[in-house]
Protein backbone atom coordinates (compact mmCIF):
# COMPACT_ATOMS: atom_id res chain seq x y z
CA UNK A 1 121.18 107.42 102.69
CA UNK A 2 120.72 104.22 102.81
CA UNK A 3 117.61 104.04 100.64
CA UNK A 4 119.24 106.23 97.74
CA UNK A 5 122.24 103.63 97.90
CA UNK A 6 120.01 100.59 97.33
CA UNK A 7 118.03 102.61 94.34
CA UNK A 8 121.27 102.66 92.67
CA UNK A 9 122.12 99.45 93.08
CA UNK A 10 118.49 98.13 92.14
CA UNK A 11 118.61 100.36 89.27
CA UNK A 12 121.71 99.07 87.54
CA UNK A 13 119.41 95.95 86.62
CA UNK A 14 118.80 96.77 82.89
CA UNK A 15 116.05 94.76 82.45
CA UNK A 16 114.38 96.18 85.64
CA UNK A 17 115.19 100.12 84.03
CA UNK A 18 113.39 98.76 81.08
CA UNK A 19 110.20 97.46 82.92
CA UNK A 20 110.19 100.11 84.68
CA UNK A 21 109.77 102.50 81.71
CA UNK A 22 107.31 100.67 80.34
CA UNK A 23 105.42 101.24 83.54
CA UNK A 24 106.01 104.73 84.06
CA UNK A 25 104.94 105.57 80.46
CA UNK A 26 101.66 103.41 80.71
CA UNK A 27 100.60 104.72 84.25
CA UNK A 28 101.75 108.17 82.89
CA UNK A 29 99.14 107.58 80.25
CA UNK A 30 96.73 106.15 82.32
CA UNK A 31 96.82 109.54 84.68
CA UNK A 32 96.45 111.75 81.50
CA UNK A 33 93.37 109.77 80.59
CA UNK A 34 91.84 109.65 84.33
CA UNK A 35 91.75 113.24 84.41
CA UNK A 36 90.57 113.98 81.21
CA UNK A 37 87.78 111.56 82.20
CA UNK A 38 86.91 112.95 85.24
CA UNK A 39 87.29 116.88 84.02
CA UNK A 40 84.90 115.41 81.15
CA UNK A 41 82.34 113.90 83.46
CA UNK A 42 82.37 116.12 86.73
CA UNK A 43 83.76 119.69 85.64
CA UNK A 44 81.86 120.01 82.38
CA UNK A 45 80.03 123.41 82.98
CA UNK A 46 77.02 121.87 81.20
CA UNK A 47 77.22 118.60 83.98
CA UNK A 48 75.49 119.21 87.63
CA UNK A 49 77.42 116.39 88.84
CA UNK A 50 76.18 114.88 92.05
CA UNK A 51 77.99 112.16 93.91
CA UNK A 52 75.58 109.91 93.16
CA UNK A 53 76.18 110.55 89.48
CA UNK A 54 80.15 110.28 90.30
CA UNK A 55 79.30 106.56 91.65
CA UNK A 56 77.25 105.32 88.70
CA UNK A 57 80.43 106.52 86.42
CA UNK A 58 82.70 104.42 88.79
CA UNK A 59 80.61 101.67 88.49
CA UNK A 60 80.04 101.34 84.94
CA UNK A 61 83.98 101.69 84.36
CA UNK A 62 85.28 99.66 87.13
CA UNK A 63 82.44 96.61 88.10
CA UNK A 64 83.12 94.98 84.86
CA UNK A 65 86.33 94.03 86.06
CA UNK A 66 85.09 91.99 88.99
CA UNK A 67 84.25 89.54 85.85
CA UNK A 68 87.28 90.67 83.55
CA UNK A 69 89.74 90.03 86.69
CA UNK A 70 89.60 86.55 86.63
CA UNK A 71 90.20 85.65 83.09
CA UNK A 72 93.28 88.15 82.93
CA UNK A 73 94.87 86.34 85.62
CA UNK A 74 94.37 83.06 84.18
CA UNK A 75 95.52 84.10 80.56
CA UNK A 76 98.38 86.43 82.65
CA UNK A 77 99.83 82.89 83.78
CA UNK A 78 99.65 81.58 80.12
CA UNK A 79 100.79 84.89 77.91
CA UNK A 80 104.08 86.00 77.29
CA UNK A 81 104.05 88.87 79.94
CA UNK A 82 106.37 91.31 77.31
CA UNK A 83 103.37 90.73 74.36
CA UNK A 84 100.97 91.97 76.85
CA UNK A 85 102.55 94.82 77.61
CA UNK A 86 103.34 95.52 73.45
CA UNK A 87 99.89 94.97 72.27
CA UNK A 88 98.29 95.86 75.60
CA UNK A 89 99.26 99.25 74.94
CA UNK A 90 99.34 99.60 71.33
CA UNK A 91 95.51 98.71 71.64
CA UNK A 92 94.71 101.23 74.46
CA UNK A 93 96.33 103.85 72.13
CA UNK A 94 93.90 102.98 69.45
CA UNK A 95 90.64 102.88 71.78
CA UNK A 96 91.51 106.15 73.44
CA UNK A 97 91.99 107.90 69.98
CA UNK A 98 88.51 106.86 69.67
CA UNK A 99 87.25 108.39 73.20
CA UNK A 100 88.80 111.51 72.19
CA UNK A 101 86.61 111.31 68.39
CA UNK A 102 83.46 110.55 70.73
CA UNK A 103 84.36 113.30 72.60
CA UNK A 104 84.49 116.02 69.53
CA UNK A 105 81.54 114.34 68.51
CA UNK A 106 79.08 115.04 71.93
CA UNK A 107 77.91 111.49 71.30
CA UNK A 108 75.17 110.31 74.36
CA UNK A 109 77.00 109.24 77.87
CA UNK A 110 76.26 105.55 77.30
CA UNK A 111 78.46 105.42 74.53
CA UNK A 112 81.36 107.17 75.59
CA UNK A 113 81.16 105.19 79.07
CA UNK A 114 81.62 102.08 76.69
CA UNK A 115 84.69 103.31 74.79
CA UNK A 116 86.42 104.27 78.25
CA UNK A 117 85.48 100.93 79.66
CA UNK A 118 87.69 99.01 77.26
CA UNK A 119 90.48 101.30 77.32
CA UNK A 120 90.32 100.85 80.96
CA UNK A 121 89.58 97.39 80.17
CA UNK A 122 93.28 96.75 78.91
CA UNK A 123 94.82 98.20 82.13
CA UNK A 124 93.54 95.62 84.02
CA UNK A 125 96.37 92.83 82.23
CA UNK A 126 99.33 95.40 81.93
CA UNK A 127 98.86 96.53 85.64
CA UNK A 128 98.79 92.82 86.96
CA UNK A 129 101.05 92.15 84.46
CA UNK A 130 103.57 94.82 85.94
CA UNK A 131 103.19 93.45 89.37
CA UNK A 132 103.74 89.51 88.07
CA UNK A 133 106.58 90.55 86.09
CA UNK A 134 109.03 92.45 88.83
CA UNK A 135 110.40 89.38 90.55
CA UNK A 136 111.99 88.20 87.18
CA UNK A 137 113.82 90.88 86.90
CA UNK A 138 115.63 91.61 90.60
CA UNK A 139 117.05 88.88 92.76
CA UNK A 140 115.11 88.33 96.19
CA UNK A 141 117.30 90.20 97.85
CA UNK A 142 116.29 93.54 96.86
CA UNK A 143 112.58 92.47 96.12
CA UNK A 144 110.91 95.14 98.88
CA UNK A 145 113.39 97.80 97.51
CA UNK A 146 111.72 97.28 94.36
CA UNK A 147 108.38 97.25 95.36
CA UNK A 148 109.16 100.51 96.81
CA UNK A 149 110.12 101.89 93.83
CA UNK A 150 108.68 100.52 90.64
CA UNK A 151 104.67 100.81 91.62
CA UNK A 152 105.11 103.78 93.85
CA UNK A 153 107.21 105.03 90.47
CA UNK A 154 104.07 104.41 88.35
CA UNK A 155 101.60 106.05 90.83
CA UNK A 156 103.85 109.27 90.89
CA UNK A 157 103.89 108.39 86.98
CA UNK A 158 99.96 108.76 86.94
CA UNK A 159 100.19 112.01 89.25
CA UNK A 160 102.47 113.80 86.83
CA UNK A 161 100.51 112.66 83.93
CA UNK A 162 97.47 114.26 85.71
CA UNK A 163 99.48 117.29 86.67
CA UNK A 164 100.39 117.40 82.44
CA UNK A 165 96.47 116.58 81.93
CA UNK A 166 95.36 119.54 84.34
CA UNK A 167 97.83 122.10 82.31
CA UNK A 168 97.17 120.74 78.92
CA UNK A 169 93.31 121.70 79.43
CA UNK A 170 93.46 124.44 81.59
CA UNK A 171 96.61 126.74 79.82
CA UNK A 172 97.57 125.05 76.23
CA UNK A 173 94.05 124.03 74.84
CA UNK A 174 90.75 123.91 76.71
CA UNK A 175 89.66 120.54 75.39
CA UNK A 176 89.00 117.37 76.97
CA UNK A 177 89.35 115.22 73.53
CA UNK A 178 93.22 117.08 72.68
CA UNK A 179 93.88 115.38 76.72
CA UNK A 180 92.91 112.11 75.82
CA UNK A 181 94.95 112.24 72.70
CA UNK A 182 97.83 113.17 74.71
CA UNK A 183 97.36 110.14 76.59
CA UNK A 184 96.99 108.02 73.65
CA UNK A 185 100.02 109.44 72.54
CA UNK A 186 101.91 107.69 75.49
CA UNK A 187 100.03 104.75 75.47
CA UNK A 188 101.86 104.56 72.15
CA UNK A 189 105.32 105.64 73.26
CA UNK A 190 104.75 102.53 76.20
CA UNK A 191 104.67 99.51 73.59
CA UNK A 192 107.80 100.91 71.53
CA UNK A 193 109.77 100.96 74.83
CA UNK A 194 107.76 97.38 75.78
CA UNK A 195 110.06 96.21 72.78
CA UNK A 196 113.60 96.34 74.60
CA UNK A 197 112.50 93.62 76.88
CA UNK A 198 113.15 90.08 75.27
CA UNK A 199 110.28 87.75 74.27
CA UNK A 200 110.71 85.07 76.68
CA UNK A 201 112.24 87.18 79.70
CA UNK A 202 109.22 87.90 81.72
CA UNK A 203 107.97 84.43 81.79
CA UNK A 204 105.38 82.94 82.54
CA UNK A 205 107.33 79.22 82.65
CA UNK A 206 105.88 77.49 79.35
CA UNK A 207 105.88 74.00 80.97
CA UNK A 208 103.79 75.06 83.30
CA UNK A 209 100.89 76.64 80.98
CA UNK A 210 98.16 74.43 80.16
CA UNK A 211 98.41 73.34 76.58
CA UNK A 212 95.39 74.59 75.18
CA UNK A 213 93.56 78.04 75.87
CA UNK A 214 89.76 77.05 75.78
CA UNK A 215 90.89 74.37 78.57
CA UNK A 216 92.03 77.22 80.74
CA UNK A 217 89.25 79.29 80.40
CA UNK A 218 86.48 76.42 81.25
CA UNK A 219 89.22 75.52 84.29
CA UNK A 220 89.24 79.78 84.99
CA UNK A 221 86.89 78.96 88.25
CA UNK A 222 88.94 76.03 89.29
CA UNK A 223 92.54 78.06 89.02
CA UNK A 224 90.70 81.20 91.25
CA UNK A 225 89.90 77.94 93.73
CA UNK A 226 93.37 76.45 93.34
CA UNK A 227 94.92 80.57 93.88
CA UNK A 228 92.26 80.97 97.11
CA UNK A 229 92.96 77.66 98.50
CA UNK A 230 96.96 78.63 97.82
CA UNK A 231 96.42 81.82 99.55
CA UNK A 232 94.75 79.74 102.78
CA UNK A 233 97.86 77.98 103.14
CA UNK A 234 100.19 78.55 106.28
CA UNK A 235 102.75 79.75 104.57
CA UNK A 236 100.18 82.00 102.79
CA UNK A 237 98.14 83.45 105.59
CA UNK A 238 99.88 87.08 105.27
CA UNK A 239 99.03 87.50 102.27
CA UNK A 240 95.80 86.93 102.47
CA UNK A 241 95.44 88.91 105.72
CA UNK A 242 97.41 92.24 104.15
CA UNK A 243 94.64 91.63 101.12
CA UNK A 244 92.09 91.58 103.34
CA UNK A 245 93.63 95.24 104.93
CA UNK A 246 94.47 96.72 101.76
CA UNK A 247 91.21 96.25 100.63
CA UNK A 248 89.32 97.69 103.36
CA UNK A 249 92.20 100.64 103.23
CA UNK A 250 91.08 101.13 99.09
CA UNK A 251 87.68 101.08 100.42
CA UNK A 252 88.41 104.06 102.70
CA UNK A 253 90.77 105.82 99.53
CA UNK A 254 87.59 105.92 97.56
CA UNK A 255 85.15 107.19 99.89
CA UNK A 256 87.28 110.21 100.35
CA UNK A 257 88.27 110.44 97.34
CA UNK A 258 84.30 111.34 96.27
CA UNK A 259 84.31 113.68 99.21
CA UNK A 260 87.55 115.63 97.31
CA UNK A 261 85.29 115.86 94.06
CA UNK A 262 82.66 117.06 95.85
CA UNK A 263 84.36 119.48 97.95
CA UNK A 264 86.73 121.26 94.64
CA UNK A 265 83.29 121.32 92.70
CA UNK A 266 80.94 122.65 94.84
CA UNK A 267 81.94 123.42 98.75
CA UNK A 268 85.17 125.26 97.24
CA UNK A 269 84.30 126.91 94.40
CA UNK A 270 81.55 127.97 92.00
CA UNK A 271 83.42 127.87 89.07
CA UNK A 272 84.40 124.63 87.49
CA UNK A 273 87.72 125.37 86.43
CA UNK A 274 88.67 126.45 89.47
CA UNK A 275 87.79 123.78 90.95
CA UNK A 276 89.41 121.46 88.13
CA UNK A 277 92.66 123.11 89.43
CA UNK A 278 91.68 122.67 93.18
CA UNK A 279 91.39 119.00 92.40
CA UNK A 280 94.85 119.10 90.32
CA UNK A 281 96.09 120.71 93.57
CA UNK A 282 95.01 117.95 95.68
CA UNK A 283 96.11 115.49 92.95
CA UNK A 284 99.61 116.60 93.76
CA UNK A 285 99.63 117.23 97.19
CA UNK A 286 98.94 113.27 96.92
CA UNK A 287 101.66 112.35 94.43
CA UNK A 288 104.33 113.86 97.08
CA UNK A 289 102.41 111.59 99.73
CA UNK A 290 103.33 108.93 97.36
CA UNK A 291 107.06 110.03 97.00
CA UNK A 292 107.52 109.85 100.48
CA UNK A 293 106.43 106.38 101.14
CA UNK A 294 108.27 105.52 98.29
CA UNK A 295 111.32 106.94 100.82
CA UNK A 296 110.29 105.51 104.26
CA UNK A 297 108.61 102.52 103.51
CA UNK A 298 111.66 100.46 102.63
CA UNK A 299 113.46 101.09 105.53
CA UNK A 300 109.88 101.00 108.09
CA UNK A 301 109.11 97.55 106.72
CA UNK A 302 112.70 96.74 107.20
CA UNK A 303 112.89 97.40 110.69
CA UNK A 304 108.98 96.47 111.50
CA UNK A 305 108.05 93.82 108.94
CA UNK A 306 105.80 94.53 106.13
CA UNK A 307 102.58 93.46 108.49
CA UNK A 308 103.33 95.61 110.77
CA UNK A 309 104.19 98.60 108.85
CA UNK A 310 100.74 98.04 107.43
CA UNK A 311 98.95 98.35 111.15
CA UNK A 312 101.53 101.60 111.30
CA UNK A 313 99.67 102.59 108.13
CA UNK A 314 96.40 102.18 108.74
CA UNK A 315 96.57 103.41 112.53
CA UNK A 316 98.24 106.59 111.13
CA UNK A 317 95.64 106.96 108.83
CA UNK A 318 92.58 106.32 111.37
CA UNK A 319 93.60 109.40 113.70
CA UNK A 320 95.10 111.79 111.25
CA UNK A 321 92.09 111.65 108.70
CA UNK A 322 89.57 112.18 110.86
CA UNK A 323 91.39 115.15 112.30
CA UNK A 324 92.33 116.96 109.21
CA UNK A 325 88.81 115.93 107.20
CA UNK A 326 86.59 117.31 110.08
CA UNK A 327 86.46 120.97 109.35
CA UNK A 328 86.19 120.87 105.57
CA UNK A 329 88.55 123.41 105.11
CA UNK A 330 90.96 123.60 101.89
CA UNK A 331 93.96 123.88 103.89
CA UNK A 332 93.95 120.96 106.28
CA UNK A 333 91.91 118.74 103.58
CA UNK A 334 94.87 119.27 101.18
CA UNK A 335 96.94 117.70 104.56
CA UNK A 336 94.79 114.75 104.37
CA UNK A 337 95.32 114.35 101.22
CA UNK A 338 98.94 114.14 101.60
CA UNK A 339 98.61 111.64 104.94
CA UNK A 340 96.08 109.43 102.30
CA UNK A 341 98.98 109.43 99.84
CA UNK A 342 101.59 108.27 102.35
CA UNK A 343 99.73 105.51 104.20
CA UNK A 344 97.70 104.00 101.11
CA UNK A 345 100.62 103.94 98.77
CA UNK A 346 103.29 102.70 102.22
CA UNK A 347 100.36 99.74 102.77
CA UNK A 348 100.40 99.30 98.99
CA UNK A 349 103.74 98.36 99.06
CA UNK A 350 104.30 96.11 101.92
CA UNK A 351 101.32 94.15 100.78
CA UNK A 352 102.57 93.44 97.48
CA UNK A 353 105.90 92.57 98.97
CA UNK A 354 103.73 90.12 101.28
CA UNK A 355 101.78 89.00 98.17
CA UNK A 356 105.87 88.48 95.65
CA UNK A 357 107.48 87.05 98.41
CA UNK A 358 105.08 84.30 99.76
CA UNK A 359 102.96 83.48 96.16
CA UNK A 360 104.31 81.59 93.84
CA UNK A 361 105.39 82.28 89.98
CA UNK A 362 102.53 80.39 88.96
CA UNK A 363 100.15 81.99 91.17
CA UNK A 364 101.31 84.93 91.02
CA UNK A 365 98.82 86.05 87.59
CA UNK A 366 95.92 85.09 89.50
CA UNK A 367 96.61 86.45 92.41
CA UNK A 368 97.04 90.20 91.28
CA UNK A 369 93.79 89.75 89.44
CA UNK A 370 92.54 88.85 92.61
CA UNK A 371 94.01 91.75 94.28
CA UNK A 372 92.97 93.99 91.34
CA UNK A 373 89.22 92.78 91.50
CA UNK A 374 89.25 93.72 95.44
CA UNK A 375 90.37 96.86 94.51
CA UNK A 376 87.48 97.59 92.27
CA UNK A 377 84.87 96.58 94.16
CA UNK A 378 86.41 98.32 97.36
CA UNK A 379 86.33 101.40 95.35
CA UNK A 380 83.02 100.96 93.87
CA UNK A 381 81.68 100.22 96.84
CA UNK A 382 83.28 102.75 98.68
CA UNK A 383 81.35 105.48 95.62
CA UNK A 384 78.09 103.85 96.26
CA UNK A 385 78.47 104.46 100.33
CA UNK A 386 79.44 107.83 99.85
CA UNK A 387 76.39 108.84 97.30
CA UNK A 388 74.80 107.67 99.68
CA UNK A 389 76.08 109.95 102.35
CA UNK A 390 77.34 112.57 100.65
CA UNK A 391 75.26 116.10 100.75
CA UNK A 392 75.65 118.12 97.75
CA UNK A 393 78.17 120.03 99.03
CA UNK A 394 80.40 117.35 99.99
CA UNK A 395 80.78 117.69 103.82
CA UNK A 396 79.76 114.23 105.76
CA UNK A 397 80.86 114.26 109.45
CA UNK A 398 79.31 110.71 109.48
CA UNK A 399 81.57 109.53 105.98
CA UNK A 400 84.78 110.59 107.74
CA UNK A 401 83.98 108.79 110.94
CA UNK A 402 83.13 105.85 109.26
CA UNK A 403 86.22 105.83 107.27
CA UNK A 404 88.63 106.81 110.65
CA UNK A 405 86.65 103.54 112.57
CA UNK A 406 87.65 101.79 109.07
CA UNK A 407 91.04 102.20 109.40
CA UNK A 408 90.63 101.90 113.15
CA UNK A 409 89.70 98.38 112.51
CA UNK A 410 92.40 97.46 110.54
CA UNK A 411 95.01 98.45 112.59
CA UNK A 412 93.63 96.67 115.45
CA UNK A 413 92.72 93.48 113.35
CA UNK A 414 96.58 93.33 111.21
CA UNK A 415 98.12 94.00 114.53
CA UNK A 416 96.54 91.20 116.63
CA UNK A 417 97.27 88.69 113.76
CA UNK A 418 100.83 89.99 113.68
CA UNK A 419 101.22 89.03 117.52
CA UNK A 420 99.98 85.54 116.48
C-alpha cells in the first residue's frame, strides 16, 4: 500500500520518531487524565450530573484558554520549542500529582477545578508546540503524510491512554486519584524522551525573536493582528477558510459529545460503572475512527485536495450523523461515534496541512494558538448549547438536527469557496 510505504519512509526521519514519542507519551497522558477527570466529575455515584453541570466543568477548564491562547503563541514563536516540551511536561507531572492528593483528600469542586485547569493549562504550549514543530523535522515533500500520522498518532495516543484509564479504575484499583497518578507518571516519562531532541533543532529562528520578552507580551495584541492580517492574505485564504470549517466541525464534536455522556449515564444504564465502560466503549469505537483517517486521508487529500476532502468530511458527517443519532440506540450511536472519529480527525488533518503548508515559520506559533483558542470556545460553546437542549436523559431530536444542518453548512460553504 501505498500509504504503509510512505510511513516507512517518513518514519526513518530520527528526529521525526523522536517528536513523535514525545507526542504520543504526552497525549497518552493527557487521555489518562481526561478520563479520570470525567469518571471523577460525571460517574461519581455520589454526583447527579446533569448536562448543564457537564458544561460549567468544560467551561471552567477550557474558557481560560481563550486568554491563555494568545500569549502561548507569542512566547511559542520566542521559546526553544524542545524546552517547552521538557519542562512543559515535567511541570504537568508535578500539578497532576497534586489533582490526584486533592482527590484522596475530597477537597470542595472549586479547588480541584483549579488544579486541573493548570495541568490543562500546560497542554495548551506542548500541543501547539507539537503542531509548530513537525515541519522542522520532514522535508515538504512528505508534510501531509505527516500530518496524517503524527496528530492522528497522538489522538489514538489519548484513546489508548483512556482505554488504560477505563481498566486501571474499573479492574486494577477503583480509584480516580491512582488514574491520575498514572497519568502523571507519563507526563514524566514525556520530558525524559523530550531530551533526545537537540536544543536548538525545533527552532523557533533566534533572529527573528524579539529581543526582549516584556516587549512581546505588550506587542501580544499586535502579533494576533499581524497573524490575522497574515491569515487574510491571498495566499492565506485556505487557511483561514478550513479554520473557519474546522471550527464549526469542533463545534458539532462537542455537542455530541455531551449527548454520549448523557446517553452512557443515564438513557443506557442506571449504574455508573456501567456506564463508565459504555463511555470507554464509545471512546474506542472513536479511536478506530481515528485510525482510519489516519489511513485514507493521505491518499483522499491527495487525489481531492485538502479543501475538498474537508467538504467530503463534513458532507459525510451531515447525513450519516443524523441517521445513526436519531434513534438513540447503543448500537447505531456507537456507529456514529465511529463516522465522528473518521470525519473530525480526516478534517483535522487536511486543515493543519492547509494551516503548515501556507503559514509561515514565524507565524506558525500564533497561528495554532489561534486554532487552539477556536477549538475551545467551539467546544465550550458547543456544552453550553447542548445544556441547553439536552433532557436529562440525553435524547435531543432538535441537538442532532442542528448539528447535521451544521455540517450541512460547511460542506456547502468549503465547497463553493473551493470552486472559486
Amino acid at each position: 500500500m501505498a500509504v504503509v510505504r510512505d510511513l516507512r519512509v517518513l518514519l526513518r526521519f530520527g528526529n521525526f520518531r523522536r517528536l513523535l514519542a514525545v507526542r504520543l507519551l504526552s497525549q497518552c497522558a493527557d487521555g489518562v487524565y481526561q478520563v479520570a477527570l470525567a469518571a471523577y466529575v460525571v460517574f461519581s455515584p455520589e454526583k447527579q450530573t446533569s448536562a448543564t453541570a457537564i458544561a460549567s466543568a468544560m467551561a471552567v477548564l477550557l474558557l481560560p484558554y481563550s486568554l491563555v491562547g494568545p500569549f502561548a503563541g507569542v512566547l511559542l514563536d520566542r521559546w526553544r520549542r524542545r524546552q517547552v516540551f521538557l519542562y512543559g511536561n515535567l511541570l504537568r507531572a508535578l500539578l497532576a500529582s497534586v489533582t490526584a492528593v486533592l482527590i484522596i483528600g475530597g477537597v470542595p469542586d472549586w479547588l480541584f477545578y483549579a488544579s486541573a485547569l493548570c495541568v490543562t493549562a500546560v497542554n495548551r504550549f506542548v500541543l501547539a508546540g507539537l503542531s509548530a514543530a513537525l515541519p522542522r523535522v520532514v522535508d515538504a515533500e512528505r508534510l501531509v503524510i505527516a500530518n496524517s500520522l503524527s496528530p492522528t498518532a497522538g489522538t489514538l495516543a489519548a484513546t489508548a491512554g483512556g482505554g488504560l484509564a477505563f481498566v486501571v479504575r474499573l479492574l486494577v484499583a477503583d480509584s480516580d486519584a491512582a488514574v491520575v497518578l498514572l497519568g502523571s507518571a507519563l507526563y514524566l516519562c514525556a520530558a525524559l524522551v523530550s531530551l533526545r531532541l537537540a536544543v536548538d533543532l525545533l527552532g523557533p529562528e533566534r533572529e527573528r525573536v524579539p529581543p526582549r520578552l516584556a516587549a512581546a507580551l505588550r506587542g501580544t495584541a499586535r502579533g494576533l493582528a499581524a497573524g490575522l492580517r497574515h491569515l487574510a492574505e491571498p495566499d492565506r485564504r485556505q487557511a483561514a477558510w478550513a479554520l473557519g470549517a474546522i471550527t464549526l466541525m469542533r463545534f458539532c464534536y462537542g455537542a455530541l459529545t455531551v449527548m454520549m455522556l448523557m446517553l452512557c449515564r443515564y438513557a443506557w444504564s442506571s449504574d455508573t460503572e456501567e456506564g463508565l465502560a459504555l463511555l470507554g466503549l464509545a471512546v474506542g469505537v472513536a479511536g478506530v475512527g481515528f485510525f482510519v483517517a489516519a489511513v485514507v486521508t493521505p491518499s483522499a487529500a491527495g487525489r481531492l485536495g485538502p479543501g475538498r476532502w474537508i467538504v467530503v468530511c463534513s458532507a459525510v458527517a451531515a447525513v450519516l450523523e443524523l441517521a445513526l443519532m436519531l434513534p438513540f440506540a447503543e448500537a447505531t450511536a456507537f456507529t456514529a461515534a465511529f463516522v465522528l472519529g473518521l470525519v473530525t480527525q480526516g478534517a483535522k488533518i487536511a486543515t493543519d496541512t492547509i494551516v503548515q503548508s501556507s503559514v509561515e515559520d514565524g507565524f506558525r506559533g500564533r497561528t495554532f494558538s489561534l486554532y487552539d483558542v477556536l477549538f475551545n470556545v467551539a467546544f465550550v460553546g458547543a456544552a453550553a448549547v447542548a445544556a441547553v437542549m439536552l433532557p436529562p436523559d440525553g435524547r435531543s431530536t432538535a441537538l442532532v438536527v442542528t448539528v447535521s444542518v451544521t455540517y450541512g453548512a460547511v460542506s456547502m460553504a468549503m465547497a463553493r469557496f473551493e470552486r472559486q
